[in-house]
Protein backbone atom coordinates (compact mmCIF):
# COMPACT_ATOMS: atom_id res chain seq x y z
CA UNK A 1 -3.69 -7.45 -56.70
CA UNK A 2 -3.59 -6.09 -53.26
CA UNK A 3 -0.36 -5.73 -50.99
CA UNK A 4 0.45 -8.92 -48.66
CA UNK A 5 1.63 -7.76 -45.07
CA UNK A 6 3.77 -9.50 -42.77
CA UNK A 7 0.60 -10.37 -41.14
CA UNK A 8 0.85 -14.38 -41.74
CA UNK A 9 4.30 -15.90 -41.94
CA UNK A 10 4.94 -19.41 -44.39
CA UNK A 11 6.93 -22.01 -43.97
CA UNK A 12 9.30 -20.93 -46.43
CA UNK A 13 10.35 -18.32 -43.76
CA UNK A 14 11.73 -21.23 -41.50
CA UNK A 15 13.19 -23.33 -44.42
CA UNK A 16 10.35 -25.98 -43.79
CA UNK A 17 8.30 -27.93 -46.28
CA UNK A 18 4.56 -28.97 -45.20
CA UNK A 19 3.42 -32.19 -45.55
CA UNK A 20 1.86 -32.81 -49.07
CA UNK A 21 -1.39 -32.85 -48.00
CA UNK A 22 -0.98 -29.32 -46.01
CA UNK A 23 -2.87 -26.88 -48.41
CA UNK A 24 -5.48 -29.75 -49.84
CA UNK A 25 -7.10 -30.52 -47.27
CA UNK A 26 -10.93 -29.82 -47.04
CA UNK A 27 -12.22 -30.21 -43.70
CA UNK A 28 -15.57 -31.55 -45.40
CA UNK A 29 -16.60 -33.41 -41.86
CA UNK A 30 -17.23 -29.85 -41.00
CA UNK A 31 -19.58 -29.12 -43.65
CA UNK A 32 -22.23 -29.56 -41.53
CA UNK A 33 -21.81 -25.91 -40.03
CA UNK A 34 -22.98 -24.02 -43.01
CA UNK A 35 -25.99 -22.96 -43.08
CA UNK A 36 -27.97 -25.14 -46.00
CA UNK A 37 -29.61 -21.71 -47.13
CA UNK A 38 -26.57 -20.11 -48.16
CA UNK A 39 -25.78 -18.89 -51.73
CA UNK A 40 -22.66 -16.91 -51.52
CA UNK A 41 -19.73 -17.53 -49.27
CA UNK A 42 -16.36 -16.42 -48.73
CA UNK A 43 -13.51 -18.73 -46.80
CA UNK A 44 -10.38 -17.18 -45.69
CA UNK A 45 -7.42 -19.18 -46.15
CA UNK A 46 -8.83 -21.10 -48.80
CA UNK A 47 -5.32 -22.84 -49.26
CA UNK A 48 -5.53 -24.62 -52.66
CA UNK A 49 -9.45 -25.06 -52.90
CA UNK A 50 -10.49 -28.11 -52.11
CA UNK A 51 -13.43 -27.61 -49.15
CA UNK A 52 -14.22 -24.26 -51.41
CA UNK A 53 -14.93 -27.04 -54.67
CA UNK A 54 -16.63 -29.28 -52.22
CA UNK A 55 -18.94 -26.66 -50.89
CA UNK A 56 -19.61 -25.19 -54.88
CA UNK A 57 -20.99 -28.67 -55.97
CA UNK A 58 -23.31 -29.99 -52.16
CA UNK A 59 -24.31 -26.66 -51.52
CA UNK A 60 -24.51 -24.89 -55.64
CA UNK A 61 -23.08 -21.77 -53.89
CA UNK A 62 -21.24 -19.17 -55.24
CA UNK A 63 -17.87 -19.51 -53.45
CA UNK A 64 -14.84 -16.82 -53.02
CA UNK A 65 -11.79 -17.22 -51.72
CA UNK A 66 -9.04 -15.02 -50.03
CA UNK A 67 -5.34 -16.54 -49.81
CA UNK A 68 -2.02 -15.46 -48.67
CA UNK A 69 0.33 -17.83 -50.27
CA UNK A 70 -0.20 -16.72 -53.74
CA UNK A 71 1.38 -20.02 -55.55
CA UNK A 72 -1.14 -21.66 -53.63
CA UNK A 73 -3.54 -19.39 -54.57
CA UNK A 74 -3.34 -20.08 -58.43
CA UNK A 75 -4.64 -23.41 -57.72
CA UNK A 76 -7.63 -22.62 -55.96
CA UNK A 77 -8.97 -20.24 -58.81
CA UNK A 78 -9.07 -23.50 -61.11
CA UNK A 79 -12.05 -24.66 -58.50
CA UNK A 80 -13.19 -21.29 -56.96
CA UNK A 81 -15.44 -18.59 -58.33
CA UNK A 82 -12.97 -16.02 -57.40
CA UNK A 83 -9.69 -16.10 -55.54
CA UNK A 84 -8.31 -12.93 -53.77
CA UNK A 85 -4.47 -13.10 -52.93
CA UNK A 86 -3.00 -10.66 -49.79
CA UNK A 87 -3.54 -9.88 -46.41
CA UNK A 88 -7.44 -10.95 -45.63
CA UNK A 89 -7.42 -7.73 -43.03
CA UNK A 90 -6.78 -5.61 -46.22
CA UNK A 91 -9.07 -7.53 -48.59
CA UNK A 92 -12.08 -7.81 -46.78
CA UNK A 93 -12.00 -3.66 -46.43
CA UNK A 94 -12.15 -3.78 -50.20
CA UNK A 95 -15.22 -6.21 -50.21
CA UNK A 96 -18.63 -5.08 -50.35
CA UNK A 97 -20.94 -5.35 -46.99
CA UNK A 98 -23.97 -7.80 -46.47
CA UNK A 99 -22.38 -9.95 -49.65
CA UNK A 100 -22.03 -13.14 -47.65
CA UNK A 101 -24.25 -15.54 -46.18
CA UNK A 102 -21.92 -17.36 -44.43
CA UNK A 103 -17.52 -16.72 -43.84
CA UNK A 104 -15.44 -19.42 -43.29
CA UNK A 105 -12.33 -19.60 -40.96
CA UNK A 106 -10.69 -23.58 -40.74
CA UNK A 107 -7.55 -23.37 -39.40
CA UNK A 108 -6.74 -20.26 -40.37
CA UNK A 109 -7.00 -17.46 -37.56
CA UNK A 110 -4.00 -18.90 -35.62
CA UNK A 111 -1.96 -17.97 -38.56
CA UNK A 112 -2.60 -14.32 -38.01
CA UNK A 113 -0.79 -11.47 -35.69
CA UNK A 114 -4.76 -9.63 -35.47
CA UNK A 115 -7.12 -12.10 -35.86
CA UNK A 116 -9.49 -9.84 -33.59
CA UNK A 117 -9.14 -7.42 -36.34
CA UNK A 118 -10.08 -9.94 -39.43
CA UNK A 119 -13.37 -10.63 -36.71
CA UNK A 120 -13.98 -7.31 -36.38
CA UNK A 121 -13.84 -6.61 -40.03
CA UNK A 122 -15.97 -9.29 -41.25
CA UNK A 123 -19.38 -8.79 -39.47
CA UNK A 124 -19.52 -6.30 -42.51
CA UNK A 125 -19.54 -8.69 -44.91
CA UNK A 126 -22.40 -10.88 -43.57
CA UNK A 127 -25.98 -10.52 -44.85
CA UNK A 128 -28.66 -10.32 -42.25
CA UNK A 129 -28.73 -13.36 -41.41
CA UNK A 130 -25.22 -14.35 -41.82
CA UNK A 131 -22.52 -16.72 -39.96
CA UNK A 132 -19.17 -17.19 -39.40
CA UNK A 133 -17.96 -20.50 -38.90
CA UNK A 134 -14.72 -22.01 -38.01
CA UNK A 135 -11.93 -24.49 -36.16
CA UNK A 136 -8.92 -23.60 -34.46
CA UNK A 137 -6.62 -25.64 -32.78
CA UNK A 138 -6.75 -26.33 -28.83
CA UNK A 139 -3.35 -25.27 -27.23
CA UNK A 140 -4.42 -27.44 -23.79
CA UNK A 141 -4.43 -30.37 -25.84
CA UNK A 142 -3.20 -33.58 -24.12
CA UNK A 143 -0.47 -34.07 -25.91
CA UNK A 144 0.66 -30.90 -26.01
CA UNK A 145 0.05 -30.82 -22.21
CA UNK A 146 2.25 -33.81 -21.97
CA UNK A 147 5.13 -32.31 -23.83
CA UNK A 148 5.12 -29.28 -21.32
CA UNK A 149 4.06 -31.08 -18.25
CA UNK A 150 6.40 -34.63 -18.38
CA UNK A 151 8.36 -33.57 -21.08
CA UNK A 152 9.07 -29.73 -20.03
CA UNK A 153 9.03 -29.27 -23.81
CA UNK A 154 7.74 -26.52 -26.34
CA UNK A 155 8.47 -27.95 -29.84
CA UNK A 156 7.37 -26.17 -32.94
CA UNK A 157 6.71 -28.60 -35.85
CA UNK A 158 5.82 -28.46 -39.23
CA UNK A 159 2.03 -29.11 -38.77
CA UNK A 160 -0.40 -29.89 -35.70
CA UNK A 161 -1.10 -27.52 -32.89
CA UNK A 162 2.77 -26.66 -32.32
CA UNK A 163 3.03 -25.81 -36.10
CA UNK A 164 5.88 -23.41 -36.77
CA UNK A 165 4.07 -20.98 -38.91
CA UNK A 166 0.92 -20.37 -35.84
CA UNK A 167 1.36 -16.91 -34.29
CA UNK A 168 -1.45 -17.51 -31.87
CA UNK A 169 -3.08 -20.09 -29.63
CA UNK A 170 -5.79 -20.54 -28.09
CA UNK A 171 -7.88 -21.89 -25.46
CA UNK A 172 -11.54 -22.50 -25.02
CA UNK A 173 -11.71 -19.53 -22.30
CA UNK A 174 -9.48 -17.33 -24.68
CA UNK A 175 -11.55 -17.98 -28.03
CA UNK A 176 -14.76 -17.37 -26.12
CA UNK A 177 -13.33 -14.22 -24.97
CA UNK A 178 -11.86 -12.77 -27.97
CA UNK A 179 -16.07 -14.21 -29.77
CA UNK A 180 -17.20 -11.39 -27.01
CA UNK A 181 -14.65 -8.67 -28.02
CA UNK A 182 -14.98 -9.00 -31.17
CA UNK A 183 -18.57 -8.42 -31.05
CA UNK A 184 -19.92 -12.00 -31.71
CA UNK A 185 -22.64 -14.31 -30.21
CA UNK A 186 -21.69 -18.10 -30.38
CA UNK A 187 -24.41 -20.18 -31.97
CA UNK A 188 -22.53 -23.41 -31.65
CA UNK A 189 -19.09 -23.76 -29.66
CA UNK A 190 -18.12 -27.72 -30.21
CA UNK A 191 -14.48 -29.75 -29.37
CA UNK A 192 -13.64 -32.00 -32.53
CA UNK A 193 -11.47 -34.27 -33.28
CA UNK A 194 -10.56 -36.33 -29.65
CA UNK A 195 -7.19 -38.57 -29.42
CA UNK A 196 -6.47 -42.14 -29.78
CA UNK A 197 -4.61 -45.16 -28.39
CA UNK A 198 -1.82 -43.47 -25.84
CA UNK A 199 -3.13 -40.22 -25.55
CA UNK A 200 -6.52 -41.45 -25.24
CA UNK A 201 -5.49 -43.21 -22.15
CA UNK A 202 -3.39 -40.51 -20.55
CA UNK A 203 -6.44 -38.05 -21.04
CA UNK A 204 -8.91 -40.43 -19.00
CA UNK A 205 -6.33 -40.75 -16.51
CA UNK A 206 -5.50 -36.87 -16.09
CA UNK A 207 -8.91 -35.69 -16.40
CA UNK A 208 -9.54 -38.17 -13.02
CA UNK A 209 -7.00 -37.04 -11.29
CA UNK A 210 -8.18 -33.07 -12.24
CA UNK A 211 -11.53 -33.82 -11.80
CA UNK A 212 -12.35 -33.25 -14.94
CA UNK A 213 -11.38 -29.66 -14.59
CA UNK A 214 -8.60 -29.72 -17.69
CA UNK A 215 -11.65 -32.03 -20.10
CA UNK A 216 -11.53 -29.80 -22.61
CA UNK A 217 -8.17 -31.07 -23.11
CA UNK A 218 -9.61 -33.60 -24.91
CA UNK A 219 -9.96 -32.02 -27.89
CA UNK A 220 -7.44 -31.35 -31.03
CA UNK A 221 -9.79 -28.40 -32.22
CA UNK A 222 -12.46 -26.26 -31.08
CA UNK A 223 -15.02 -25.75 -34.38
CA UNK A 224 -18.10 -22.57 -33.64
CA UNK A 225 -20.47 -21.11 -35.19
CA UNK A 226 -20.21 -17.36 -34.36
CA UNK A 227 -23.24 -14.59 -35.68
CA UNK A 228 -22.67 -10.45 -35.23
CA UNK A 229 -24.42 -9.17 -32.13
């Protein structure tokens, strides 16, 4: 068992219950991202396994897991190969190097104080060839533009972009940035996941009258594929 830090804080901390579906969901539509070659592979903040099961039986890879919420955790070692519970800056240290073809990281790196340091540490952990891949959500958002632009508003909820438990957020200039300091090249650097109905509409009309210089607004999520320099 290794020590948890204060590095990610739950919900519990705020007296807040996620919506049911919070630690099941897979992500699967981002399957796509791992590499088809891949045998082994390791996703941090595996939440209660489901993408991890997914990717065991359409890939027949080995699959580990690391997990800070460690009731959650319990779950995902009924579908996981093997499920690490703690700190993932403190885990991976404990991992051995070039034992991964490909890391995972959906929506998980906001969650941390150092996510430059969980970067950092991981290009260890890759094989030669090796990738990291994951999503994080887009702070410039359009509707979280509208809540601070019209609305003059800064709202944490219980899930979304604004969700109460995120320590960081990001932008497509500031992810890009922290890919170069952490000593990464971006393979693939993709905005998922556009609006609909209402926000849709008030996107189109901002990004006319920006001239398209806020259009990456447009997206919920930014998902990459990131490999060690």
């Amino acid at each position: 068992m290794y020590r948890q830090s204060e590095g990610c804080i739950g919900h519990n901390a705020y007296n807040i219950t996620p919506p049911d579906w919070y630690y099941k969901a897979s992500k699967r539509n981002l399957s796509w991202m791992i590499p088809a070659t891949s045998k082994k592979i390791l996703e941090v903040g595996c939440a209660e396994g489901y993408l991890g099961a997914f990717i065991k039986e359409h890939f027949r890879a080995e699959v580990w897991g690391i997990e800070f919420n460690p009731v959650v955790a319990e779950t995902a070692r009924e579908k996981l190969d093997r499920v690490l519970t703690g700190d993932a800056a403190l885990i991976i240290d404990e991992l051995e190097s070039a034992s991964f073809d490909c890391i995972v990281f959906f929506d998980v790196l906001e969650h941390m104080m150092n996510p430059e340091l969980v970067l950092k540490k991981s290009k260890r952990l890759l094989t030669e060839d090796g990738v990291a891949i994951l999503c994080v959500p887009n702070v410039l958002y359009i509707s979280n533009l509208y809540r601070m632009l019209i609305k003059k508003d800064w709202e944490y909820i219980s899930h979304g972009v604004l969700d109460i438990t995120h320590l960081r957020f990001f932008t497509k200039k500031s992810l890009k940035r922290m890919f170069v300091d952490t000593g990464f090249e971006i393979i693939s650097f993709t905005g998922i996941d556009p609006p609909k109905g209402l926000y849709l509409f008030l996107f189109h009309i901002f990004n006319i009258l920006t001239f398209g210089y806020y259009h990456e607004s447009k997206y919920t999520q930014f998902a990459c594929i990131i490999k060690p320099r």
